[in-house]
C-alpha atoms as a PDB file:
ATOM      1  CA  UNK A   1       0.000   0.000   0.000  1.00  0.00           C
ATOM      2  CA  UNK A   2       1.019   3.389  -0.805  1.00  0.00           C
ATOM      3  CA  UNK A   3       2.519   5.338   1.789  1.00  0.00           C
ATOM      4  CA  UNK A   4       0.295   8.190   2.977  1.00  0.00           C
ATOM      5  CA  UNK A   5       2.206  11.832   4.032  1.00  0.00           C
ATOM      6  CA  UNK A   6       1.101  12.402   7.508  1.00  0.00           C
ATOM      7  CA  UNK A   7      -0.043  16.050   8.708  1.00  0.00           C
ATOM      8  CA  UNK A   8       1.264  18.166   8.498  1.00  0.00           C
ATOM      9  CA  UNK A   9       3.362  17.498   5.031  1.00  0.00           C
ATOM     10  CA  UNK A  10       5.727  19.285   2.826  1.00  0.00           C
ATOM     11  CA  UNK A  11       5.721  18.665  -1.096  1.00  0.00           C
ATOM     12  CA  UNK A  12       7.191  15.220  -1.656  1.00  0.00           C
ATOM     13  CA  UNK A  13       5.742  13.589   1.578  1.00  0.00           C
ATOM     14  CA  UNK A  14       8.613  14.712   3.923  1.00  0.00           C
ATOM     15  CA  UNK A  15       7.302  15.622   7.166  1.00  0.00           C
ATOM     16  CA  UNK A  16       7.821  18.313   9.156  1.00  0.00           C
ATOM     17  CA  UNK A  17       8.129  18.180  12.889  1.00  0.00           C
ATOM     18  CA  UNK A  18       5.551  18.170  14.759  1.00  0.00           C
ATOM     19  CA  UNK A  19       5.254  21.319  17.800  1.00  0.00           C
ATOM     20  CA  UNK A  20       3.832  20.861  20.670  1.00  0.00           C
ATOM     21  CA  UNK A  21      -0.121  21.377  20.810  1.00  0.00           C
ATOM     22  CA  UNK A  22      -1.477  24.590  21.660  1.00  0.00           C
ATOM     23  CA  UNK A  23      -4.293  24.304  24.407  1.00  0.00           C
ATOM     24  CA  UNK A  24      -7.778  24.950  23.157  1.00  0.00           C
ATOM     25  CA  UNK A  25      -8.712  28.674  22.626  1.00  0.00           C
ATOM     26  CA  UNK A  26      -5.830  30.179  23.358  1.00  0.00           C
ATOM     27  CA  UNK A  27      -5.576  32.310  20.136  1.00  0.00           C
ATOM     28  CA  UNK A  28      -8.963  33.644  20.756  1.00  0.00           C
ATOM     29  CA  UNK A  29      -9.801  36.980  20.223  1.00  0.00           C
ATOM     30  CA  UNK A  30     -10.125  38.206  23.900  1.00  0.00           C
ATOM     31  CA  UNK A  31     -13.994  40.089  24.306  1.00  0.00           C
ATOM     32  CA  UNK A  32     -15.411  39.816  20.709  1.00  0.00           C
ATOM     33  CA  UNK A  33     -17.728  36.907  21.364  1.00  0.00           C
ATOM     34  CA  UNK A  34     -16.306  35.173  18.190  1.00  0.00           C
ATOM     35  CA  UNK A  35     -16.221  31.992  19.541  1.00  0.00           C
ATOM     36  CA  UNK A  36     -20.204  31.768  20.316  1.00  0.00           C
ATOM     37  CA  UNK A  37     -21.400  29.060  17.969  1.00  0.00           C
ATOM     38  CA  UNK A  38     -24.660  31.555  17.648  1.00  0.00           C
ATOM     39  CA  UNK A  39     -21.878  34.059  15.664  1.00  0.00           C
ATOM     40  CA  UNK A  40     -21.675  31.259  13.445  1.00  0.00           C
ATOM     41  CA  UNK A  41     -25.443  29.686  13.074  1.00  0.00           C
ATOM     42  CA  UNK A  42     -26.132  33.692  11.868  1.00  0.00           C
ATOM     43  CA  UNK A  43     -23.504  33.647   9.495  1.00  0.00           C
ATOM     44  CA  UNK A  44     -25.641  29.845   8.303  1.00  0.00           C
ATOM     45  CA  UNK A  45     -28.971  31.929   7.971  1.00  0.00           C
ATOM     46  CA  UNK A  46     -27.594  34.296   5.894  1.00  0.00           C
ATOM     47  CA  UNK A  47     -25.536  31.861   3.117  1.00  0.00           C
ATOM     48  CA  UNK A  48     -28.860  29.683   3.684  1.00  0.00           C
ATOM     49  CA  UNK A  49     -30.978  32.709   2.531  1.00  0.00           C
ATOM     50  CA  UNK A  50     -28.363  33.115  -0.471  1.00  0.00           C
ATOM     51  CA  UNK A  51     -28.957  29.409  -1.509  1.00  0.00           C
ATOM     52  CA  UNK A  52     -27.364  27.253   0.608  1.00  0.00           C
ATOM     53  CA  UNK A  53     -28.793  24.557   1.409  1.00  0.00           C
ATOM     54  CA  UNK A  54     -26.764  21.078   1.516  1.00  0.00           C
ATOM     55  CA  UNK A  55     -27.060  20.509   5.526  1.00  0.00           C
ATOM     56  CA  UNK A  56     -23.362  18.778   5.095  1.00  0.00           C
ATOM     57  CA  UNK A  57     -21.942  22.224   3.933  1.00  0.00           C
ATOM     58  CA  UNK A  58     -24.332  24.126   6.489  1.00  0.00           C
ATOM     59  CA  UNK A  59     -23.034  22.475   9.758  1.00  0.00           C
ATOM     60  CA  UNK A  60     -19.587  22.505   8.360  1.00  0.00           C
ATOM     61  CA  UNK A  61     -19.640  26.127   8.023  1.00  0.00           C
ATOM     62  CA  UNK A  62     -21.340  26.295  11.414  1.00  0.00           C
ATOM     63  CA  UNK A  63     -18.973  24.214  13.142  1.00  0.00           C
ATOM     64  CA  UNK A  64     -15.457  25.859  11.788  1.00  0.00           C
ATOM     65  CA  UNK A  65     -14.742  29.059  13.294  1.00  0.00           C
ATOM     66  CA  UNK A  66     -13.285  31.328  10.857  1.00  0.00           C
ATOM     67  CA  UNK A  67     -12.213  33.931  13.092  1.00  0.00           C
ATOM     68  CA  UNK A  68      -9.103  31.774  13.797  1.00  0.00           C
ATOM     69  CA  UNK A  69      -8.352  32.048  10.333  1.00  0.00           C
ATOM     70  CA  UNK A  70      -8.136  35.809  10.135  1.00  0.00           C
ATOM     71  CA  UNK A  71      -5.543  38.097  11.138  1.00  0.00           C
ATOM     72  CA  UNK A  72      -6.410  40.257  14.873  1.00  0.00           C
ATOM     73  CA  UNK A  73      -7.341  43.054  13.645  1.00  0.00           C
ATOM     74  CA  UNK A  74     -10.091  41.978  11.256  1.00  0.00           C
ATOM     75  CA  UNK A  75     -11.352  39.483  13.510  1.00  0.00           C
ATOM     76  CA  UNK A  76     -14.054  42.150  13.822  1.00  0.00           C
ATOM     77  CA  UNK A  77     -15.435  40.873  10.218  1.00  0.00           C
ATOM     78  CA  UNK A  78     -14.867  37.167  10.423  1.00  0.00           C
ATOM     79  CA  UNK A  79     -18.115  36.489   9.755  1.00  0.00           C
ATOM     80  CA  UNK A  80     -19.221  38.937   7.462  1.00  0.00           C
ATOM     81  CA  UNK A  81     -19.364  37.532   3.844  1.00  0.00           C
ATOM     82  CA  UNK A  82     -16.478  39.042   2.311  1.00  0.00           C
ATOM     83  CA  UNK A  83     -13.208  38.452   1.288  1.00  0.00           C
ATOM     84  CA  UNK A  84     -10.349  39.512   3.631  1.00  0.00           C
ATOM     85  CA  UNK A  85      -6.561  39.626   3.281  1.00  0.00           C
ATOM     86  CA  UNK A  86      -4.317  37.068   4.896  1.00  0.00           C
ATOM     87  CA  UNK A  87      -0.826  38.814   3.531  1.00  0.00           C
ATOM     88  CA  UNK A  88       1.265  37.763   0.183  1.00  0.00           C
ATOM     89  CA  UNK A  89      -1.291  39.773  -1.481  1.00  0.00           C
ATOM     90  CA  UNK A  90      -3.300  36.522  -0.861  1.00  0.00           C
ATOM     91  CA  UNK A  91      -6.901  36.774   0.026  1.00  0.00           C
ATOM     92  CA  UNK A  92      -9.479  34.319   2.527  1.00  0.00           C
ATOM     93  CA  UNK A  93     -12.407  33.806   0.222  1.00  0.00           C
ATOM     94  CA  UNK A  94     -16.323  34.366   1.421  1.00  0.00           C
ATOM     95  CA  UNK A  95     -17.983  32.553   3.426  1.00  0.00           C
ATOM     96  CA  UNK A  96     -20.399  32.666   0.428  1.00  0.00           C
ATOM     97  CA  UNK A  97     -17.849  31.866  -2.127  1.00  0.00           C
ATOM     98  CA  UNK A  98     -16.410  28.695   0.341  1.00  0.00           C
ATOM     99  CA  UNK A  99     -19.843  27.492   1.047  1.00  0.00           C
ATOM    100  CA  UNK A 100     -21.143  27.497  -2.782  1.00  0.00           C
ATOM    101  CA  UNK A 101     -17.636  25.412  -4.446  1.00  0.00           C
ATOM    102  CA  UNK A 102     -18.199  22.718  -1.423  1.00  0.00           C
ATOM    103  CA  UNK A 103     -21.904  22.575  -2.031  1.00  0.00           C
ATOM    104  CA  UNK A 104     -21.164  22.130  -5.876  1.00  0.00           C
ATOM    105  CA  UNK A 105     -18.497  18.953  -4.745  1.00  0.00           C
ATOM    106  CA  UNK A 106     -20.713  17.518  -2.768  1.00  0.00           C
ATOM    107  CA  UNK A 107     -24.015  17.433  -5.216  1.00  0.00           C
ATOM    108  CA  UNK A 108     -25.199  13.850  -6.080  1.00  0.00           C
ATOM    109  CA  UNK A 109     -22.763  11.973  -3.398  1.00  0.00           C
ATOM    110  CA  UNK A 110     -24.012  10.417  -0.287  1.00  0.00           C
ATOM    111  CA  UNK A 111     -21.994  10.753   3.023  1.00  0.00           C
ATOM    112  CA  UNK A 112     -18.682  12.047   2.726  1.00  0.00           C
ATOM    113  CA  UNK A 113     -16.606  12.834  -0.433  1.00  0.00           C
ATOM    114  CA  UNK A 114     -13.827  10.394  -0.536  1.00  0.00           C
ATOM    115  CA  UNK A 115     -10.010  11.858  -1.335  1.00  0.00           C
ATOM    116  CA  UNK A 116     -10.334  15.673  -2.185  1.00  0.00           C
ATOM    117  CA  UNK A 117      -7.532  17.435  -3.593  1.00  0.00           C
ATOM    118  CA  UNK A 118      -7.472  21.635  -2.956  1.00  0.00           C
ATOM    119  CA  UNK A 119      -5.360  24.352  -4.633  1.00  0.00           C
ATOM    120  CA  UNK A 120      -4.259  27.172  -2.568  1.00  0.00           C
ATOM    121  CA  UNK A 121      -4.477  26.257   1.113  1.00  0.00           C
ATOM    122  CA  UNK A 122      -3.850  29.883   1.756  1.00  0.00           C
ATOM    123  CA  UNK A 123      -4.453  30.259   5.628  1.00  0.00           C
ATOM    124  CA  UNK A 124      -6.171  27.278   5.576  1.00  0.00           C
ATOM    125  CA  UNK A 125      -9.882  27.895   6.439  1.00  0.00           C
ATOM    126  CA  UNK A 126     -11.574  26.240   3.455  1.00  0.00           C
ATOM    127  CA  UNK A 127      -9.703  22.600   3.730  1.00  0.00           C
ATOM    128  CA  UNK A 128     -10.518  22.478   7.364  1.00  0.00           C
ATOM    129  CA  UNK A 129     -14.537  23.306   5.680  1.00  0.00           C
ATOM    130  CA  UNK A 130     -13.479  20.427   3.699  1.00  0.00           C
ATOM    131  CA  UNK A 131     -12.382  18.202   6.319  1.00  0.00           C
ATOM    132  CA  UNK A 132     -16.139  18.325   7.823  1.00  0.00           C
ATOM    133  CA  UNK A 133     -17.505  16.749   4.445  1.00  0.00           C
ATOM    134  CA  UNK A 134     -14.262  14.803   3.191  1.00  0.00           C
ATOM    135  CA  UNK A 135     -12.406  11.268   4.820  1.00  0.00           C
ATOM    136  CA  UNK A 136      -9.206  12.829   3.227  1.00  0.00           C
ATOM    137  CA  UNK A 137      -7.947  15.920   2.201  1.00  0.00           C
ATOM    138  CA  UNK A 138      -4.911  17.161   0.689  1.00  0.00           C
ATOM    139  CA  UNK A 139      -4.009  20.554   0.134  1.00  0.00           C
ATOM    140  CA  UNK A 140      -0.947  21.894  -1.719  1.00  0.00           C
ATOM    141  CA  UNK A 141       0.263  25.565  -1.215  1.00  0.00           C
ATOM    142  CA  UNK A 142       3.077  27.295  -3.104  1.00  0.00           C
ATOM    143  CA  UNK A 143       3.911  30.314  -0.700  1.00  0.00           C
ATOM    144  CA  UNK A 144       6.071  29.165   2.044  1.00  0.00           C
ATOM    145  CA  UNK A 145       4.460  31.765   4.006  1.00  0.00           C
ATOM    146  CA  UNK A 146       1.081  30.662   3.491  1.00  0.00           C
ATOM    147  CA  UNK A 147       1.938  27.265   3.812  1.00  0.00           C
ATOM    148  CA  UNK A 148       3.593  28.087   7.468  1.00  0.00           C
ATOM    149  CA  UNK A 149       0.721  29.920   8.804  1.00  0.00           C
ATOM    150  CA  UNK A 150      -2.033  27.480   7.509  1.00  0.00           C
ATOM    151  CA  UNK A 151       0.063  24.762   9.327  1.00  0.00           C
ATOM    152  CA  UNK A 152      -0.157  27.118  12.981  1.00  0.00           C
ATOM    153  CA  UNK A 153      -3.644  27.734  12.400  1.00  0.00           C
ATOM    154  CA  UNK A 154      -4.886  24.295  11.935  1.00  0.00           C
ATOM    155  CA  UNK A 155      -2.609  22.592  14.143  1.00  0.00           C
ATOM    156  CA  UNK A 156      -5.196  23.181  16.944  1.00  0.00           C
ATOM    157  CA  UNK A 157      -7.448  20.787  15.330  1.00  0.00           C
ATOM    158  CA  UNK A 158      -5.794  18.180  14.977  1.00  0.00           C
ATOM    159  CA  UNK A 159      -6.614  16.813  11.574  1.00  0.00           C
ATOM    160  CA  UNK A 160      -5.317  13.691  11.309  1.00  0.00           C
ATOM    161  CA  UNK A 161      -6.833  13.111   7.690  1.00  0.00           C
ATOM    162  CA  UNK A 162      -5.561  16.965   6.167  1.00  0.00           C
ATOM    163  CA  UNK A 163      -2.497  16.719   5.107  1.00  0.00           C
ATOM    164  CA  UNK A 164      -0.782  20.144   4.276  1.00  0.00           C
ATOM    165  CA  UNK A 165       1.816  20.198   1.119  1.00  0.00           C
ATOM    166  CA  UNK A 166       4.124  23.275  -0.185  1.00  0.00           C
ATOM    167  CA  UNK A 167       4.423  23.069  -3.698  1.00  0.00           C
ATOM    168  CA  UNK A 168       3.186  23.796  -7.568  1.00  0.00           C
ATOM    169  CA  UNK A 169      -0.318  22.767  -7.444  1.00  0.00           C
ATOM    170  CA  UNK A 170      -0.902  23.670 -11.052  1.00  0.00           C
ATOM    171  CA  UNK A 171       1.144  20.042 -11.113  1.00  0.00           C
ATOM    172  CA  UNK A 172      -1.589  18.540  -8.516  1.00  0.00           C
ATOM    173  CA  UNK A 173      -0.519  15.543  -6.655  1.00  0.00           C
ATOM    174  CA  UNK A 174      -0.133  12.662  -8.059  1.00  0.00           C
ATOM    175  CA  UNK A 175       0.659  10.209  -5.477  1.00  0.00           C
ATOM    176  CA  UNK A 176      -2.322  11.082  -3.820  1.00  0.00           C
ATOM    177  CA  UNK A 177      -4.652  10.596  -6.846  1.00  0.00           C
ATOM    178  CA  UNK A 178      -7.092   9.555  -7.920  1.00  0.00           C
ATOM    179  CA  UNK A 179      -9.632  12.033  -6.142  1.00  0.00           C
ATOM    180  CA  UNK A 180     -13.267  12.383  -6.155  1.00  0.00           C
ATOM    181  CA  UNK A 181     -12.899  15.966  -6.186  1.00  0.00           C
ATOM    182  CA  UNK A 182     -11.160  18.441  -7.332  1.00  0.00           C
ATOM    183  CA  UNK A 183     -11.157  22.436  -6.018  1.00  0.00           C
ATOM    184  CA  UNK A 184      -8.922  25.194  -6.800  1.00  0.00           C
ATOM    185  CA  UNK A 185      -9.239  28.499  -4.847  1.00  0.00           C
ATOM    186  CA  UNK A 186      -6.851  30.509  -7.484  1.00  0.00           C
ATOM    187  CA  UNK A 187      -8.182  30.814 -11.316  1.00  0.00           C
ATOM    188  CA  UNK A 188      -6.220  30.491 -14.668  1.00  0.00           C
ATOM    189  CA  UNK A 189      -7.021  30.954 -18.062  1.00  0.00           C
ATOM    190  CA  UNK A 190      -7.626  27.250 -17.848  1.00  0.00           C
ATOM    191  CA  UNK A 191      -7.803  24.043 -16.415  1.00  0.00           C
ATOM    192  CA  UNK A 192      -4.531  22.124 -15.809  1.00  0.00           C
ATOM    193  CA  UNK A 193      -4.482  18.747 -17.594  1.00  0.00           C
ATOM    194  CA  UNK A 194      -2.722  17.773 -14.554  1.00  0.00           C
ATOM    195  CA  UNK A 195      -6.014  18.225 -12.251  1.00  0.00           C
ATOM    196  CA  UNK A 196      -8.606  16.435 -14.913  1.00  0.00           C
ATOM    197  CA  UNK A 197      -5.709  13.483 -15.011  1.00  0.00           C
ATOM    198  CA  UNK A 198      -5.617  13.071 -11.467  1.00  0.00           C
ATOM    199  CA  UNK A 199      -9.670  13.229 -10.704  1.00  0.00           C
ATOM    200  CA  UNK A 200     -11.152   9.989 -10.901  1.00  0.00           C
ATOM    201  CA  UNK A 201     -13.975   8.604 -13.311  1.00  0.00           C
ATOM    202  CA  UNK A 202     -16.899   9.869 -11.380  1.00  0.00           C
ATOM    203  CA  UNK A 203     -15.322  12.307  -9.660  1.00  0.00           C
ATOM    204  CA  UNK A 204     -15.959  16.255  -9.999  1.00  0.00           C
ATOM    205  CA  UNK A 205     -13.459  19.334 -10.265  1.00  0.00           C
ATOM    206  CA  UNK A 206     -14.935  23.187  -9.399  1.00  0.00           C
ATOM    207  CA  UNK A 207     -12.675  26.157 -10.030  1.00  0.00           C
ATOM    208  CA  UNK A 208     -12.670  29.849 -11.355  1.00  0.00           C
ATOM    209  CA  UNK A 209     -11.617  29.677 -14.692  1.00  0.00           C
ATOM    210  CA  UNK A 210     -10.734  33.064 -16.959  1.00  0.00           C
ATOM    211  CA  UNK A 211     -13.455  33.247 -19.501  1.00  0.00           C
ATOM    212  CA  UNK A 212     -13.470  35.810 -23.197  1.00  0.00           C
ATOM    213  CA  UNK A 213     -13.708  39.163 -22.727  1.00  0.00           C
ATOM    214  CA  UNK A 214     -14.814  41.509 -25.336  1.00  0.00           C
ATOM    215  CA  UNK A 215     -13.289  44.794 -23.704  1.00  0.00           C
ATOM    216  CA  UNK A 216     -10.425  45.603 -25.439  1.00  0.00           C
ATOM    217  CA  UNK A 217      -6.839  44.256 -25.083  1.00  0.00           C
ATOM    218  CA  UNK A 218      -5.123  45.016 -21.955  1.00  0.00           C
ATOM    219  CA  UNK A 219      -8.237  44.355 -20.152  1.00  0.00           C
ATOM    220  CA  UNK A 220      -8.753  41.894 -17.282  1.00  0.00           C
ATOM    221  CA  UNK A 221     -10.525  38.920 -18.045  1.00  0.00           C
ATOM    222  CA  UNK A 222     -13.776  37.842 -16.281  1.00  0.00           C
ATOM    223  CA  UNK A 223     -13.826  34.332 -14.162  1.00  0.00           C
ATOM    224  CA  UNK A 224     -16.443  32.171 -13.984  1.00  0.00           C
ATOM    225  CA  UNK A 225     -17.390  28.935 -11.541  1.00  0.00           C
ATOM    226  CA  UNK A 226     -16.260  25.950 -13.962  1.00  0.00           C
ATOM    227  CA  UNK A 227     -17.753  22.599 -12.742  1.00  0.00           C
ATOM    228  CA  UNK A 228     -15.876  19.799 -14.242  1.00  0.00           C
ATOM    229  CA  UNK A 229     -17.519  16.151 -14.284  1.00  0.00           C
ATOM    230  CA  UNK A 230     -15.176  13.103 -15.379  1.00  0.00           C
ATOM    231  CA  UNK A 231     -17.504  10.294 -16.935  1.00  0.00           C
ATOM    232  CA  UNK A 232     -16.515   7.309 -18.520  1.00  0.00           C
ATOM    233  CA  UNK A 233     -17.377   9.293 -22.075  1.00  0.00           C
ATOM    234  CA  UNK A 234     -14.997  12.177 -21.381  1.00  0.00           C
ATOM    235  CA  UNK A 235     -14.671  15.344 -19.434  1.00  0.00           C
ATOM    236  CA  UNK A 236     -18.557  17.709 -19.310  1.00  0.00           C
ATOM    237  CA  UNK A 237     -18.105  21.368 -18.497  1.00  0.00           C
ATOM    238  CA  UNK A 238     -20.473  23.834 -16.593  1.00  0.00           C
ATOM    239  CA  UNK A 239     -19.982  27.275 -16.537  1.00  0.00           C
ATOM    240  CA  UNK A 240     -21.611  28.950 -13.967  1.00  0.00           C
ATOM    241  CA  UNK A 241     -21.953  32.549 -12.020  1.00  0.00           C
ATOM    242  CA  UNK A 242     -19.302  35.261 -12.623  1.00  0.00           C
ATOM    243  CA  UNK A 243     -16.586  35.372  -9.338  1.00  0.00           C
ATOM    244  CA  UNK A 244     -13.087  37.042  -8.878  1.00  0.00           C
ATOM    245  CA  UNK A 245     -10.180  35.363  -6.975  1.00  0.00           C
ATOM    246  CA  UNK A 246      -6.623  35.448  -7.286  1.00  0.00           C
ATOM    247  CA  UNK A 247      -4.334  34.290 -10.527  1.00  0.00           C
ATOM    248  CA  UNK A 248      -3.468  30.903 -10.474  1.00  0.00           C
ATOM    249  CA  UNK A 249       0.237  30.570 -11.086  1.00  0.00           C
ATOM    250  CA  UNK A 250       3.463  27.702 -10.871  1.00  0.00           C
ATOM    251  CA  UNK A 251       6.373  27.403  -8.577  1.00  0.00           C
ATOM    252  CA  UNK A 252       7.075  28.171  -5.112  1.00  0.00           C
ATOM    253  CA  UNK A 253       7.753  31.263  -3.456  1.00  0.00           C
END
């Protein structure tokens, strides 16, 4: 059997040494109240007003508190649906946006997803979303930086089944593969052949993809939701609602 990286991981299954655990709660915002699950079940009404509606994704989102994600001084907005920075000109995507891509993996599969490979751990809020409605997760980061403070702020948690990796995910991971699903939190002007090789037959792939623009050269193109399906006849694509996230780019930094 293939040997699994253990968390947390660096790119090529090494493994980096383990620090000692930090007690429950410490990092908490002192006074805010962000750790009241009723912070979080409001946050649920609202993306369940937007659409939501999978209960997998709903008590995942309830249950991960995203305020330990976020840097002090915008713990403050933790749980408003918007974007926030997390440094390397790197962004923590919306509740909204977070919710919506792991409601699109999970449609049509009962239970859990099986292996799910992400792209852009960034500070790692959405793979430990994933972890809630996943039995494995691996998620590959190319900033060191990122990669460093993803591993602090999950390490609380204790996720025996996320395993963190630094390195080029526009080249996936292919000892891990093949996964059930695919997500990407950085968009390109397309899809990797690397990802669509390494999903399996069955298995679905949602990222922001570039899509034509008719405004002149020079201009920035649009991104859409892409929803990728891998059947037995070939690869179907769905594009869906207009969204904006970071570029999606190769090597490490």
């Amino acid at each position: 059997m293939k040997e699994r990286p253990s968390f947390p991981a660096r790119w090529g299954g090494n493994t980096s040494p383990a620090k000692p655990k930090s007690a429950p709660g410490t990092n908490l915002p002192q006074g805010l109240g962000m750790d009241s699950s009723a912070v979080r079940q409001r946050m649920v009404q609202k993306l369940a007003g937007q659409g939501l509606s999978d209960p997998r994704v709903m008590a995942a989102m309830g249950k991960v508190e995203r305020h330990r994600f976020v840097d002090s001084a915008l713990v403050n907005q933790a749980y408003e649906d918007t974007s926030l920075p997390i440094g390397l000109g790197q962004t923590i995507s919306k509740p909204g946006v977070v919710s919506r891509m792991v409601e699109l993996l999970c449609a049509g599969v009962t239970g859990k997803l099986g292996r799910v490979l992400e792209i852009g751990t960034g500070c790692g809020y959405q793979a430990a979303v994933l972890s809630e409605v996943a039995s494995e997760v691996y998620t590959i980061e190319r900033l060191r930086g990122l990669h460093e403070k993803a591993r602090e702020n999950l390490r609380f948690l204790r996720l025996a089944h996320v395993h963190l990796l630094l390195g080029d995910g526009m080249l996936g991971y292919p000892q891990g593969a093949p996964y059930a699903a695919i997500i990407s939190a950085a968009g390109g002007e397309a899809i990797p052949t690397a990802w669509t090789d390494q999903l399996a037959v069955g298995g679905r792939l949602v990222a922001p993809v570039a899509q034509p623009t008719d405004r002149g050269v020079g201009s920035a193109a649009a991104q859409a939701l892409v929803v990728i399906d891998k059947t037995s006849q070939g690869l179907r694509h769905t594009v869906l609602e207009a969204v904006h996230f970071v570029p999606l780019k190769s090597g490490l930094a």
